[in-house]
PDB file of N, CA and C in Angstrom:
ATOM      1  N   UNK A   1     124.175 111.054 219.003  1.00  0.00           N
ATOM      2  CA  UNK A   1     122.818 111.119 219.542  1.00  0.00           C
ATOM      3  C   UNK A   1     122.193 112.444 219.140  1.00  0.00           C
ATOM      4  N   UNK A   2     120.736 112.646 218.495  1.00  0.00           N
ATOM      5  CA  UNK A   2     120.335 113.718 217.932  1.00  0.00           C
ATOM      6  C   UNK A   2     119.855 114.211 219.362  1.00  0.00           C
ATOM      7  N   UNK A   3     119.176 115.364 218.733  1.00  0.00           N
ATOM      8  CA  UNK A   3     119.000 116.367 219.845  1.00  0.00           C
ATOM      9  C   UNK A   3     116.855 116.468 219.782  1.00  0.00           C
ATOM     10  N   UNK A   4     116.500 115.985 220.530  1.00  0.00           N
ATOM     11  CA  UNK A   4     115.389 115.482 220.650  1.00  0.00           C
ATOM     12  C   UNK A   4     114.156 116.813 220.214  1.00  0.00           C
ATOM     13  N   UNK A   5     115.179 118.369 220.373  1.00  0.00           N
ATOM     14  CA  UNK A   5     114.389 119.514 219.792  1.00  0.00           C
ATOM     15  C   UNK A   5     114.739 119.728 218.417  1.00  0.00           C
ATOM     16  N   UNK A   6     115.518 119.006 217.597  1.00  0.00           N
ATOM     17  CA  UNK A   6     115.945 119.098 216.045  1.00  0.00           C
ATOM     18  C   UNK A   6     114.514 117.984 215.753  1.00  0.00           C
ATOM     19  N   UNK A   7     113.316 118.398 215.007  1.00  0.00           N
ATOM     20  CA  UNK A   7     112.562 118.199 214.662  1.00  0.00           C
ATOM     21  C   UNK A   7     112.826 117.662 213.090  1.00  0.00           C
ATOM     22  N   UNK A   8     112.209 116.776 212.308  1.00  0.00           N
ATOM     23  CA  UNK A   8     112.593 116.493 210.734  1.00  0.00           C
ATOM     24  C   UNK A   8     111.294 117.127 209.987  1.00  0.00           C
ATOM     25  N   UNK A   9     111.527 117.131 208.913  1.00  0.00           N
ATOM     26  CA  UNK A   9     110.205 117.940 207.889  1.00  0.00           C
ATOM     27  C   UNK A   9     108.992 116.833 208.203  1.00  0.00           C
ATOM     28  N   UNK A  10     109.403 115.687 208.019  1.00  0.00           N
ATOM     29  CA  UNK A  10     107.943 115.169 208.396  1.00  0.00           C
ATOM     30  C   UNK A  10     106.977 115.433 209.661  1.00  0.00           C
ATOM     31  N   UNK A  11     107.859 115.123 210.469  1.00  0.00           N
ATOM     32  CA  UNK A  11     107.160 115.331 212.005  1.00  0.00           C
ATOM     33  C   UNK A  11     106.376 116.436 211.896  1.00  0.00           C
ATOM     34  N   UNK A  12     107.041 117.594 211.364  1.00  0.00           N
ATOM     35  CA  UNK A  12     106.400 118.993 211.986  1.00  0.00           C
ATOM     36  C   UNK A  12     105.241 118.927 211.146  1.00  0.00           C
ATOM     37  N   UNK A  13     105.098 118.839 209.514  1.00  0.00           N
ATOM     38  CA  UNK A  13     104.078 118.645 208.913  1.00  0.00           C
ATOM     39  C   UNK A  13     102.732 117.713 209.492  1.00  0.00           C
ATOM     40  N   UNK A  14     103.296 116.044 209.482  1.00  0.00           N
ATOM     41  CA  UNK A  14     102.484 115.556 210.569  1.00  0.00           C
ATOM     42  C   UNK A  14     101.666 116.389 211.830  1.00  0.00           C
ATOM     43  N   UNK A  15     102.507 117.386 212.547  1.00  0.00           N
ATOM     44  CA  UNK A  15     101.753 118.015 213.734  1.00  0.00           C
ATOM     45  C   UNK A  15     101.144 118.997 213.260  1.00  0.00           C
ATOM     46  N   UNK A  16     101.430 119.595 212.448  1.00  0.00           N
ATOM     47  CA  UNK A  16     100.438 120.615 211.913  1.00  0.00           C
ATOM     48  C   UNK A  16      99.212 120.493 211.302  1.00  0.00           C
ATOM     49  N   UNK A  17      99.321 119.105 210.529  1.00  0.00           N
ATOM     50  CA  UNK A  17      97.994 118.733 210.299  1.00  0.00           C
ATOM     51  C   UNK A  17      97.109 118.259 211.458  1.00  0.00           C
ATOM     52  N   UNK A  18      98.067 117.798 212.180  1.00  0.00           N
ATOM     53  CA  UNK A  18      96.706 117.628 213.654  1.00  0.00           C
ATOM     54  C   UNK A  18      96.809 119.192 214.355  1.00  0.00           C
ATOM     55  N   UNK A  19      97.445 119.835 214.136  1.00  0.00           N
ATOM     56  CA  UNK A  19      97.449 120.958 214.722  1.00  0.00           C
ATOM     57  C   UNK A  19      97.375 121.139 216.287  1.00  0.00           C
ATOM     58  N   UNK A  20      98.676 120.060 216.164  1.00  0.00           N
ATOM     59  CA  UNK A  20      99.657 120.350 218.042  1.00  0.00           C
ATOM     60  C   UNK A  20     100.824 121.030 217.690  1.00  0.00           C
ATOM     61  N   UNK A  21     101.006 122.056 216.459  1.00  0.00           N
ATOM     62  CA  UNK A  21     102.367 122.889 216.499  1.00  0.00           C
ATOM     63  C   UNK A  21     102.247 124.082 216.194  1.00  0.00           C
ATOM     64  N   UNK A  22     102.329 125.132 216.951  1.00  0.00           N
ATOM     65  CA  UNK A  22     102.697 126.466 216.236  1.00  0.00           C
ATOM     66  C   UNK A  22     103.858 126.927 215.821  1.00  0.00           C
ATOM     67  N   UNK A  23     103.912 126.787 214.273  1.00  0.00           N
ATOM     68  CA  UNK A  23     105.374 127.142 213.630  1.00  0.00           C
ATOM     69  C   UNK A  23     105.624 128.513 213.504  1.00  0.00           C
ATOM     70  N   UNK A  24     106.935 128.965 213.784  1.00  0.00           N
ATOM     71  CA  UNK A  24     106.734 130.506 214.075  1.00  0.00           C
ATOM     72  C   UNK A  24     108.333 130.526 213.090  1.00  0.00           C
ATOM     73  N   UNK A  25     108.362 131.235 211.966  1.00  0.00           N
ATOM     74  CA  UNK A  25     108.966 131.168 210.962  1.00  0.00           C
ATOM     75  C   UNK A  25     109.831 132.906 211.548  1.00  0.00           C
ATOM     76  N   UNK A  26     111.356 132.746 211.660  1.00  0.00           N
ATOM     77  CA  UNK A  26     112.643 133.538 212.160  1.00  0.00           C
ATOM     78  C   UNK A  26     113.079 133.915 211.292  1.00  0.00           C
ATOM     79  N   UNK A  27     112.595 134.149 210.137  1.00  0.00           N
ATOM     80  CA  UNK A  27     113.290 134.965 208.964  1.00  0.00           C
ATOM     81  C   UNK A  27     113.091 136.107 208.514  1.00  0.00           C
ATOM     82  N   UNK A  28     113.708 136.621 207.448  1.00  0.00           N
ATOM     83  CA  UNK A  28     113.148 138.278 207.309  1.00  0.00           C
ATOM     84  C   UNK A  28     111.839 138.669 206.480  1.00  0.00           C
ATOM     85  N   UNK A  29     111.146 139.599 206.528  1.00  0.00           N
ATOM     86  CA  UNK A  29     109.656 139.413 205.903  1.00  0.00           C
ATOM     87  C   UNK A  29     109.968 139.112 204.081  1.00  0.00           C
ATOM     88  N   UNK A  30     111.002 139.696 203.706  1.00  0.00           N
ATOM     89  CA  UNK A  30     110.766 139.271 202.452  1.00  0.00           C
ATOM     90  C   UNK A  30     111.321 137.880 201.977  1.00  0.00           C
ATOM     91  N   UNK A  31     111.881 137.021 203.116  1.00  0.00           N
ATOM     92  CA  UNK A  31     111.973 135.512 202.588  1.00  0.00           C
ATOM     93  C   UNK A  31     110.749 134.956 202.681  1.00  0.00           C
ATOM     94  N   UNK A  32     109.656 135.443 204.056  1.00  0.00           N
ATOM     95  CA  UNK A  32     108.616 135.052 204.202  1.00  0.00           C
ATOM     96  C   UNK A  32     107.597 135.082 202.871  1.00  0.00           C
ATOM     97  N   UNK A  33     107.665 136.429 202.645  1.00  0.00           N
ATOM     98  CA  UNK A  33     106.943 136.589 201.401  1.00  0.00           C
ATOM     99  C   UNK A  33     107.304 135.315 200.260  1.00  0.00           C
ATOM    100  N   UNK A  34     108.399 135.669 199.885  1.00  0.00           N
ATOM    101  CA  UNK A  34     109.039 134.997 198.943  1.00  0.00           C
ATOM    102  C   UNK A  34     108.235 133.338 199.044  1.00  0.00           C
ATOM    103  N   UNK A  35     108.318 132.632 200.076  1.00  0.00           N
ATOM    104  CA  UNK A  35     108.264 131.156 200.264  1.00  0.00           C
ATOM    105  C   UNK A  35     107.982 131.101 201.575  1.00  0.00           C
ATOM    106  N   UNK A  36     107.092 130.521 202.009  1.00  0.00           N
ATOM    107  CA  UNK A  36     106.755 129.763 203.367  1.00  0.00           C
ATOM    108  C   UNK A  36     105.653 128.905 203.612  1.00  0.00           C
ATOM    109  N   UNK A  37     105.908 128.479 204.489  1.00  0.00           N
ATOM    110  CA  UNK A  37     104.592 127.184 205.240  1.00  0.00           C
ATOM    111  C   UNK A  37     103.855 127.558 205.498  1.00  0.00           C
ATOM    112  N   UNK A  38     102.787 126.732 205.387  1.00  0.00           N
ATOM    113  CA  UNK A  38     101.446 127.348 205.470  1.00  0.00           C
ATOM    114  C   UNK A  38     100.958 127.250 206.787  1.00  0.00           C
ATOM    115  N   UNK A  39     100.290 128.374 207.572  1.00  0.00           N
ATOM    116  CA  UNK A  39     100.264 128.549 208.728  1.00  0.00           C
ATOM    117  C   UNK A  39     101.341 128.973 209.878  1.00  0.00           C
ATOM    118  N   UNK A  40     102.876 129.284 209.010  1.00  0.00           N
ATOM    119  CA  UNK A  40     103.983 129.973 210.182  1.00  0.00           C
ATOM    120  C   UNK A  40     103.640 131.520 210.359  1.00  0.00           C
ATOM    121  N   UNK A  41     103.445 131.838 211.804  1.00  0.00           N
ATOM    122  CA  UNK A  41     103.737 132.736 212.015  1.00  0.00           C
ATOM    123  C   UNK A  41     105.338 133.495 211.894  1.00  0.00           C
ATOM    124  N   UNK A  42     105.124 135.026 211.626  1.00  0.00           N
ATOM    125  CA  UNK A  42     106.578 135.689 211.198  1.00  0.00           C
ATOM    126  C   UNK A  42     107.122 136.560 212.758  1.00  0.00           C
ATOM    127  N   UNK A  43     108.094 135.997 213.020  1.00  0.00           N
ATOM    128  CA  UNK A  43     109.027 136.673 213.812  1.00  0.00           C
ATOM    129  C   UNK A  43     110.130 136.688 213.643  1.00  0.00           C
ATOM    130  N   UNK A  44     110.903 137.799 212.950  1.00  0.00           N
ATOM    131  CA  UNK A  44     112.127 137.652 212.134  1.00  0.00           C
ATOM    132  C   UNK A  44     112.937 137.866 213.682  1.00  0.00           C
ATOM    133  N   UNK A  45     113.916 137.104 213.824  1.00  0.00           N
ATOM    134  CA  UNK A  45     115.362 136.660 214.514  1.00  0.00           C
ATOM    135  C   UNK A  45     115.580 138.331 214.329  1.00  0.00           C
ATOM    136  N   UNK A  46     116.166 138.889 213.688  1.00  0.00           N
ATOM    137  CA  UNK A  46     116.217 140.246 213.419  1.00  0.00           C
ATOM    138  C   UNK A  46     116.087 141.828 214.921  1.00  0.00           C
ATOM    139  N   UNK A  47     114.597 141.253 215.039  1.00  0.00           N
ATOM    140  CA  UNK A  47     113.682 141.735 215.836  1.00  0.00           C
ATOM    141  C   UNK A  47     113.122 140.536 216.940  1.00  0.00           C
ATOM    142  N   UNK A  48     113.551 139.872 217.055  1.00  0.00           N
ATOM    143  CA  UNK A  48     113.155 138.552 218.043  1.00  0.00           C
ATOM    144  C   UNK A  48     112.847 138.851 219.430  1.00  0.00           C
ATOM    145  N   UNK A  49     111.656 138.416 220.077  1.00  0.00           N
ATOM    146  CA  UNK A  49     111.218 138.791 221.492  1.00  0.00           C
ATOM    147  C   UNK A  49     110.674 137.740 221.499  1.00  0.00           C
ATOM    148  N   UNK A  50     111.321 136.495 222.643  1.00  0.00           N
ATOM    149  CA  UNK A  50     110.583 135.475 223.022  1.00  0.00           C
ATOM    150  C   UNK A  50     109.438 135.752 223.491  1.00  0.00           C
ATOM    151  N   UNK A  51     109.003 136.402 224.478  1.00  0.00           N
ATOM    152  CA  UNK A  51     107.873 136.703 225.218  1.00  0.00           C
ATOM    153  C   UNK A  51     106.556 136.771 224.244  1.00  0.00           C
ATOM    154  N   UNK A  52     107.048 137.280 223.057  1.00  0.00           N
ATOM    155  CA  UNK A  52     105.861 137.963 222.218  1.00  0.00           C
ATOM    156  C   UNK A  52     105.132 136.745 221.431  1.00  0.00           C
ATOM    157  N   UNK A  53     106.157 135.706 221.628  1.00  0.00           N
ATOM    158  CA  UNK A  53     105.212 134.312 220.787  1.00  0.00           C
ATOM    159  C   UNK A  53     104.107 133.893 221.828  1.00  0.00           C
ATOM    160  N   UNK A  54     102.881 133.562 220.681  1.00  0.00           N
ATOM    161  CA  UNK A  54     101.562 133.386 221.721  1.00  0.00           C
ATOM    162  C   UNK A  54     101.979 131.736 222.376  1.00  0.00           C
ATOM    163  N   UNK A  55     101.487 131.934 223.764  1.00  0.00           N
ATOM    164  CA  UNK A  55     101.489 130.587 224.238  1.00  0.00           C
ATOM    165  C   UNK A  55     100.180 129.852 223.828  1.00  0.00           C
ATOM    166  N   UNK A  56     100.588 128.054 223.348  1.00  0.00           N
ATOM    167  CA  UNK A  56      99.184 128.266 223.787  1.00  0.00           C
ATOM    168  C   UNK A  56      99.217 126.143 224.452  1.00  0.00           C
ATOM    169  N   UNK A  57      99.336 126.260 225.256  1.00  0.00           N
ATOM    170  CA  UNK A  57      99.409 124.994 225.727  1.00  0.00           C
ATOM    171  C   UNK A  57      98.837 123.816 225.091  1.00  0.00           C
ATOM    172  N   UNK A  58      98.194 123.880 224.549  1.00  0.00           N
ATOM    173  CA  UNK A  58      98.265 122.513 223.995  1.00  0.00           C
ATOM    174  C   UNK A  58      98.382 122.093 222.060  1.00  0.00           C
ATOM    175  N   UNK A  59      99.792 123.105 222.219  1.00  0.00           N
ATOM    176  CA  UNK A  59     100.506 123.118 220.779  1.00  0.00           C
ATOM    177  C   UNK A  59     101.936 124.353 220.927  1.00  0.00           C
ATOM    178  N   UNK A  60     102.759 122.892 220.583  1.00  0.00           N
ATOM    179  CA  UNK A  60     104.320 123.046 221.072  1.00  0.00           C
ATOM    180  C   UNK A  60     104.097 123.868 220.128  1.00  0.00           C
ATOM    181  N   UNK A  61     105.369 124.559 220.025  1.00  0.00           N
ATOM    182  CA  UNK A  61     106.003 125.673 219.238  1.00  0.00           C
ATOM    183  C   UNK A  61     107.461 125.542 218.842  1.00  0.00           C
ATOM    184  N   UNK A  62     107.591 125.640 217.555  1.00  0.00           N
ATOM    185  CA  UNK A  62     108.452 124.868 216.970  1.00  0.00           C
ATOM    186  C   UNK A  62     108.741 125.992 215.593  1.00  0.00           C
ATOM    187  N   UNK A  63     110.290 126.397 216.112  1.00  0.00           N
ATOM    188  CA  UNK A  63     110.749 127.800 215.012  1.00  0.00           C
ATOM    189  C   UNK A  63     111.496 126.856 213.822  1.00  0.00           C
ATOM    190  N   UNK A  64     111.498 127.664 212.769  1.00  0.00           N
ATOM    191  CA  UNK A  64     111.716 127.102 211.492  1.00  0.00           C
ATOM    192  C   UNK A  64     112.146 128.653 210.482  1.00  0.00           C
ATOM    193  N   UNK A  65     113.285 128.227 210.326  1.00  0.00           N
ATOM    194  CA  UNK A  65     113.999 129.169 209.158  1.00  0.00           C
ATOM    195  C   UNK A  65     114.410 128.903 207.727  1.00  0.00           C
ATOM    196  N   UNK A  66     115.296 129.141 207.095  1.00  0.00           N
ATOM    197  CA  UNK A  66     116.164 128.971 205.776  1.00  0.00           C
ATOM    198  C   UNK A  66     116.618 127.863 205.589  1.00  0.00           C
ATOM    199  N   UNK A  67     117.380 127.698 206.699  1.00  0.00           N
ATOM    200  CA  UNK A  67     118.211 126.168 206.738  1.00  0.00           C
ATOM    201  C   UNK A  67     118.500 125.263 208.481  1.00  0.00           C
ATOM    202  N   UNK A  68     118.004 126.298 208.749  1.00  0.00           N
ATOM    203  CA  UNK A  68     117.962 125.758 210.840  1.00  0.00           C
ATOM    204  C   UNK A  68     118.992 126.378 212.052  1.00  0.00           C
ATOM    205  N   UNK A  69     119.781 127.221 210.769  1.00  0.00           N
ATOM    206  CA  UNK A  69     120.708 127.637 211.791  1.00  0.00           C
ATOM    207  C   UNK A  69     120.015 128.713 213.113  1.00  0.00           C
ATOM    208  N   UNK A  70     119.435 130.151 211.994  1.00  0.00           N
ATOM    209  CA  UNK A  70     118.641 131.058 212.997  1.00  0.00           C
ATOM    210  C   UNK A  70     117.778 130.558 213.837  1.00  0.00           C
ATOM    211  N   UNK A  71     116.722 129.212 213.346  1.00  0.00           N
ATOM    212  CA  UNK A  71     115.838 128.746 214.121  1.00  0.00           C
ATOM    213  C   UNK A  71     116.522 128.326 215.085  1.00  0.00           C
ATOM    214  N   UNK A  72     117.644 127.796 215.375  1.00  0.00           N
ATOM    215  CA  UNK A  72     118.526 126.823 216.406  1.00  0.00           C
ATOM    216  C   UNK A  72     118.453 128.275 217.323  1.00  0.00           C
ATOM    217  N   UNK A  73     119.058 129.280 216.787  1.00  0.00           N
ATOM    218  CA  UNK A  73     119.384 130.663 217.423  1.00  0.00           C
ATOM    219  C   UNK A  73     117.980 131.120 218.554  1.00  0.00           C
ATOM    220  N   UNK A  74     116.728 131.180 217.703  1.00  0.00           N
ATOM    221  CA  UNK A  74     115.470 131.515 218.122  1.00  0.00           C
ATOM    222  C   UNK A  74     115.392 130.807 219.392  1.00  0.00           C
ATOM    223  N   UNK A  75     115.275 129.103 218.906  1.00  0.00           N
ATOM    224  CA  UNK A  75     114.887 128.182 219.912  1.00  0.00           C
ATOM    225  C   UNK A  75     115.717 128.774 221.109  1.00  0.00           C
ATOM    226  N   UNK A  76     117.168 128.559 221.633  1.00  0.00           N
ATOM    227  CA  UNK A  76     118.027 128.867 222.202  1.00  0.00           C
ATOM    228  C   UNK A  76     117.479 130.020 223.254  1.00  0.00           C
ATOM    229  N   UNK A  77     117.376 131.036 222.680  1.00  0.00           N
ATOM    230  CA  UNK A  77     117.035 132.412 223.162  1.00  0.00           C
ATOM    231  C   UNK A  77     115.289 132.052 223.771  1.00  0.00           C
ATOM    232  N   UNK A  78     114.625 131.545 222.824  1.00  0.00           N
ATOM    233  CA  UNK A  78     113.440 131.355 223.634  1.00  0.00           C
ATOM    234  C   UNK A  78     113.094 130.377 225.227  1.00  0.00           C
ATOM    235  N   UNK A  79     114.233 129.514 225.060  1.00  0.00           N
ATOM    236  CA  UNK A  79     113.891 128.515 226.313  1.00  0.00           C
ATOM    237  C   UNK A  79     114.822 129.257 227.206  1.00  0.00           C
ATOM    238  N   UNK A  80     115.636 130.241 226.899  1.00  0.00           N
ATOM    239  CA  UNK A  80     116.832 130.646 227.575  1.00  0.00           C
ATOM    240  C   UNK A  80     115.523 132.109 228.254  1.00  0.00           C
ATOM    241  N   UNK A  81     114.915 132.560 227.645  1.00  0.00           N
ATOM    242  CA  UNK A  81     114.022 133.804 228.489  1.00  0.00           C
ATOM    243  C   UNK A  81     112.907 133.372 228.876  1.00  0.00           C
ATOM    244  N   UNK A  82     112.408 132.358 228.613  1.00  0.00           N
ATOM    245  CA  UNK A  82     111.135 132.024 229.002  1.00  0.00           C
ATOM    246  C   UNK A  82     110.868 130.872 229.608  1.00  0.00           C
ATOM    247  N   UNK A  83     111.973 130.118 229.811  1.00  0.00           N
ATOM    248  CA  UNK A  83     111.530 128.730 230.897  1.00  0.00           C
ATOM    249  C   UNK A  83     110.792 127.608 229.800  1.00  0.00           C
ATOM    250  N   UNK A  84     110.268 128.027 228.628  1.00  0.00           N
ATOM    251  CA  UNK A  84     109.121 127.043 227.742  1.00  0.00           C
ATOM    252  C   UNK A  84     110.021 126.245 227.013  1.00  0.00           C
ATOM    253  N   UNK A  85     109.512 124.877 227.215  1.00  0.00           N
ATOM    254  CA  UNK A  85     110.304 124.194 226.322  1.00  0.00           C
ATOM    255  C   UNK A  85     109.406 124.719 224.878  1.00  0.00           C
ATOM    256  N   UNK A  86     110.689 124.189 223.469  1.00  0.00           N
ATOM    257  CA  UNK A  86     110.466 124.229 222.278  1.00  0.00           C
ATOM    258  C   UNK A  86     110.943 123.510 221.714  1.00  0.00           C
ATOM    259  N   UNK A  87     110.736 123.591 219.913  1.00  0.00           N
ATOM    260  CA  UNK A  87     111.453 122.904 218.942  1.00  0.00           C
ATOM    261  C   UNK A  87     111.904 123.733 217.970  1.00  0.00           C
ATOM    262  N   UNK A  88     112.545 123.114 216.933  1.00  0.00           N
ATOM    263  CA  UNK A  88     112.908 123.824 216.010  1.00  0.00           C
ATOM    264  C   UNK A  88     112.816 122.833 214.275  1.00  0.00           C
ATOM    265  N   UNK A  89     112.965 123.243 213.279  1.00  0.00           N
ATOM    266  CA  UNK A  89     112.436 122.458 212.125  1.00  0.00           C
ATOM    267  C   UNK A  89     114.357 122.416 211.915  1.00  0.00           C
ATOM    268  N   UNK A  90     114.917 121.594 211.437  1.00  0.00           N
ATOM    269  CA  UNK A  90     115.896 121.074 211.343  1.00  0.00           C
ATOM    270  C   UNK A  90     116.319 121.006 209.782  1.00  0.00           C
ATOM    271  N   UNK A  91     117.054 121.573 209.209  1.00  0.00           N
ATOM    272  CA  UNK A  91     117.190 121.863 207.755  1.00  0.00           C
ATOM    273  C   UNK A  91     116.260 123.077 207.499  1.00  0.00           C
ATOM    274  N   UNK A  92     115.593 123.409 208.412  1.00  0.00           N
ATOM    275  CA  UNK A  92     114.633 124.817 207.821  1.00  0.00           C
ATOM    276  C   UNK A  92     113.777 124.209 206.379  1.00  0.00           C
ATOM    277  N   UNK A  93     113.215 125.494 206.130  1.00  0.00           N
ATOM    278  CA  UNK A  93     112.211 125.317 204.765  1.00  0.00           C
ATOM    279  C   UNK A  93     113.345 124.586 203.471  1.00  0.00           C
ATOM    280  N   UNK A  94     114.644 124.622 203.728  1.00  0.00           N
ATOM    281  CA  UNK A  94     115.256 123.834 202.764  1.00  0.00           C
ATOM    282  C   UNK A  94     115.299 122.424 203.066  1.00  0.00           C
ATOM    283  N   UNK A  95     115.326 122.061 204.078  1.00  0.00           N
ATOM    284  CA  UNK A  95     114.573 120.477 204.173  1.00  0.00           C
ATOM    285  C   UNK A  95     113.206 119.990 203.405  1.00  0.00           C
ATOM    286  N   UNK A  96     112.529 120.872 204.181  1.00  0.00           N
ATOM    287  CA  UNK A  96     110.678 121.193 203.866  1.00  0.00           C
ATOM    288  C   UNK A  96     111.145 120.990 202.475  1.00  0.00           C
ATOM    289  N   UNK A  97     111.203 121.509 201.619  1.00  0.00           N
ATOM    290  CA  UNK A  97     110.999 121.549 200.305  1.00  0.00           C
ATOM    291  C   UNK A  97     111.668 120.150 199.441  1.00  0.00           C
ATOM    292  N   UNK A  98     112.989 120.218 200.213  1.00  0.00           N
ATOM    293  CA  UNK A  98     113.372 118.791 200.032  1.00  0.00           C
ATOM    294  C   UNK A  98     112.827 117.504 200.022  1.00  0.00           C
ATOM    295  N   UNK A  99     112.294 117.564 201.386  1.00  0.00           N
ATOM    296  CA  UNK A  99     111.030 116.378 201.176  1.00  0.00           C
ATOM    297  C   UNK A  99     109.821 116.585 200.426  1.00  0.00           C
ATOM    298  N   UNK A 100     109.324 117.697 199.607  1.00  0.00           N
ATOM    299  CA  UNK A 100     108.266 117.810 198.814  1.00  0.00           C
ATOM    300  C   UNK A 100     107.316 118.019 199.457  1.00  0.00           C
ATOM    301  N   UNK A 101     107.379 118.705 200.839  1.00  0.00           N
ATOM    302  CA  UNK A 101     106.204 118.979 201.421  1.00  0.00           C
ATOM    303  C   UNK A 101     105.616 120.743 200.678  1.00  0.00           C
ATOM    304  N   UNK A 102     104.188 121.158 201.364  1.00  0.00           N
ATOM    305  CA  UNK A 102     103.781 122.028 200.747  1.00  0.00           C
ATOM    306  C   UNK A 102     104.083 123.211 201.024  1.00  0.00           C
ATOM    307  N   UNK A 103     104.347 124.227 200.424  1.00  0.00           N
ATOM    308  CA  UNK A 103     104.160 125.845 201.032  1.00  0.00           C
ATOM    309  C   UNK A 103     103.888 126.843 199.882  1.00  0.00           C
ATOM    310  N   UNK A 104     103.701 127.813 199.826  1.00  0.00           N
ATOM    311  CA  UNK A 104     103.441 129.004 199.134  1.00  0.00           C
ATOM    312  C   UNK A 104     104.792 129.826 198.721  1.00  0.00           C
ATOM    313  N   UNK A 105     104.529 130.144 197.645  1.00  0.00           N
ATOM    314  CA  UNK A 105     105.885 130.518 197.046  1.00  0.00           C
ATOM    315  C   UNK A 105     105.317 131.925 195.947  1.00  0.00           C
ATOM    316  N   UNK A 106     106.583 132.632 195.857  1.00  0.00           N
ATOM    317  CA  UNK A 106     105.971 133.619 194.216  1.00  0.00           C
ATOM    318  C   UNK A 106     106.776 133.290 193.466  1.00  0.00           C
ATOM    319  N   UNK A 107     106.351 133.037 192.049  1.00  0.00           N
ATOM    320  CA  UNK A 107     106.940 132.791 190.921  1.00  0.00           C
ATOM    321  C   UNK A 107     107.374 134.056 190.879  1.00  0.00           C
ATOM    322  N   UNK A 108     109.151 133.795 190.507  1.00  0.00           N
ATOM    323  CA  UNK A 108     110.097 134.758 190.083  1.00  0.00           C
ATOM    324  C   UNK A 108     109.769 135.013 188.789  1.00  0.00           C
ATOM    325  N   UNK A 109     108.980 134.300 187.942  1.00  0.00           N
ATOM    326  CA  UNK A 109     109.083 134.896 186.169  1.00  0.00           C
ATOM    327  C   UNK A 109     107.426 135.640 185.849  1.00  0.00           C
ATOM    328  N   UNK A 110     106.716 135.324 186.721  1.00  0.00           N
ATOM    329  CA  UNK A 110     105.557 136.246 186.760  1.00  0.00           C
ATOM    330  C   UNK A 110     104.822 137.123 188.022  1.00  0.00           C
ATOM    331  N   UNK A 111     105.779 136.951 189.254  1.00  0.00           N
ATOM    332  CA  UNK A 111     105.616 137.265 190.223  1.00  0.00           C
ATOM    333  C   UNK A 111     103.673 136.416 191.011  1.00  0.00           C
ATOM    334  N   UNK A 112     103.437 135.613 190.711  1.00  0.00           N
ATOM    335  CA  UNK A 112     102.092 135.290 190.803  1.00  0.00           C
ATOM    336  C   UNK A 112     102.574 134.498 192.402  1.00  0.00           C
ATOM    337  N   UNK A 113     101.519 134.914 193.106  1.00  0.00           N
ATOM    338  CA  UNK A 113     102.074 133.275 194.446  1.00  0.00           C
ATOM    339  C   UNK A 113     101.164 132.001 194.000  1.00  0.00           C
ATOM    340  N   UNK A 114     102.124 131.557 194.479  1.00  0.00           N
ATOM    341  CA  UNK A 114     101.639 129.895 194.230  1.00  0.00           C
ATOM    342  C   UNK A 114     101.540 128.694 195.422  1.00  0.00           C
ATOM    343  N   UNK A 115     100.138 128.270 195.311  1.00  0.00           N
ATOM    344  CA  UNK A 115     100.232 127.519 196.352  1.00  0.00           C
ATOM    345  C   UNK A 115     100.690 126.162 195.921  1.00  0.00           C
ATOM    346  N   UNK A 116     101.478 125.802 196.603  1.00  0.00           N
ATOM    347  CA  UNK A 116     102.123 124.502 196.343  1.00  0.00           C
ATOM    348  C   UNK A 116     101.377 123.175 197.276  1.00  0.00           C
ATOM    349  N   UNK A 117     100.042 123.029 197.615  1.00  0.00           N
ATOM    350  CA  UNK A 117      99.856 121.892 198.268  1.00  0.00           C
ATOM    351  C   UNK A 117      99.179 122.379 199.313  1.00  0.00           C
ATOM    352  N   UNK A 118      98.322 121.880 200.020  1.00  0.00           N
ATOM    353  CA  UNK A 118      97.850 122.390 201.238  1.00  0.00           C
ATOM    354  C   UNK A 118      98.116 121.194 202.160  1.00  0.00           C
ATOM    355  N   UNK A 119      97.691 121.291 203.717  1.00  0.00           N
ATOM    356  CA  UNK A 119      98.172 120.202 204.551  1.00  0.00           C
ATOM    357  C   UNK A 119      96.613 119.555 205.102  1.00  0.00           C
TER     358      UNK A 119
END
């Protein structure tokens, strides 16, 4: 039986385009740089303070990392200090990409960013 806060790449994309999710991306600033979704906020696990993610009631919040492990970590710690339920993106941005959804990236051979798709 899955775990009803392990979110799949579609779903979260789906909610973001209606924009009932604030994705709050747990990685370190230069993976962020490197590659991310469009519209995650950065709170690297690193430095992590549940409190400091904005609430905003009517759009869950749903952490998303590398591969899902840290996000699992984030989620955890966030419902564990703050009473708020959450989610988390499940495979992280290596799902995301897997399914061919969109995000922003820098080309390693010219350093240029690239938008890969908008939502």
């Amino acid at each position: 039986m899955s775990d009803p806060r392990d979110l799949d790449s579609k779903t979260v994309f789906e909610a973001l385009k209606r924009g009932d999710v604030l994705l709050v991306d747990v990685r370190e600033p230069t993976e962020f740089a490197n590659q991310r979704i469009h519209g995650a906020l950065l709170h690297p696990l690193s430095t992590f303070e549940p409190r400091a993610i904005p609430a905003n009631p009517g759009r869950q919040i749903v952490f998303q990392c590398g591969s899902g492990k840290r996000s699992r970590m984030a989620l955890d710690k966030f419902m564990a200090e703050t009473g708020a339920e959450a989610a988390h993106l499940a495979g992280g941005i290596a799902a995301w990409r897997a399914a061919g959804l969109p995000c922003v990236s820098i080309n390693p051979a010219t350093g240029q960013v690239e938008d890969h798709g908008r939502y």
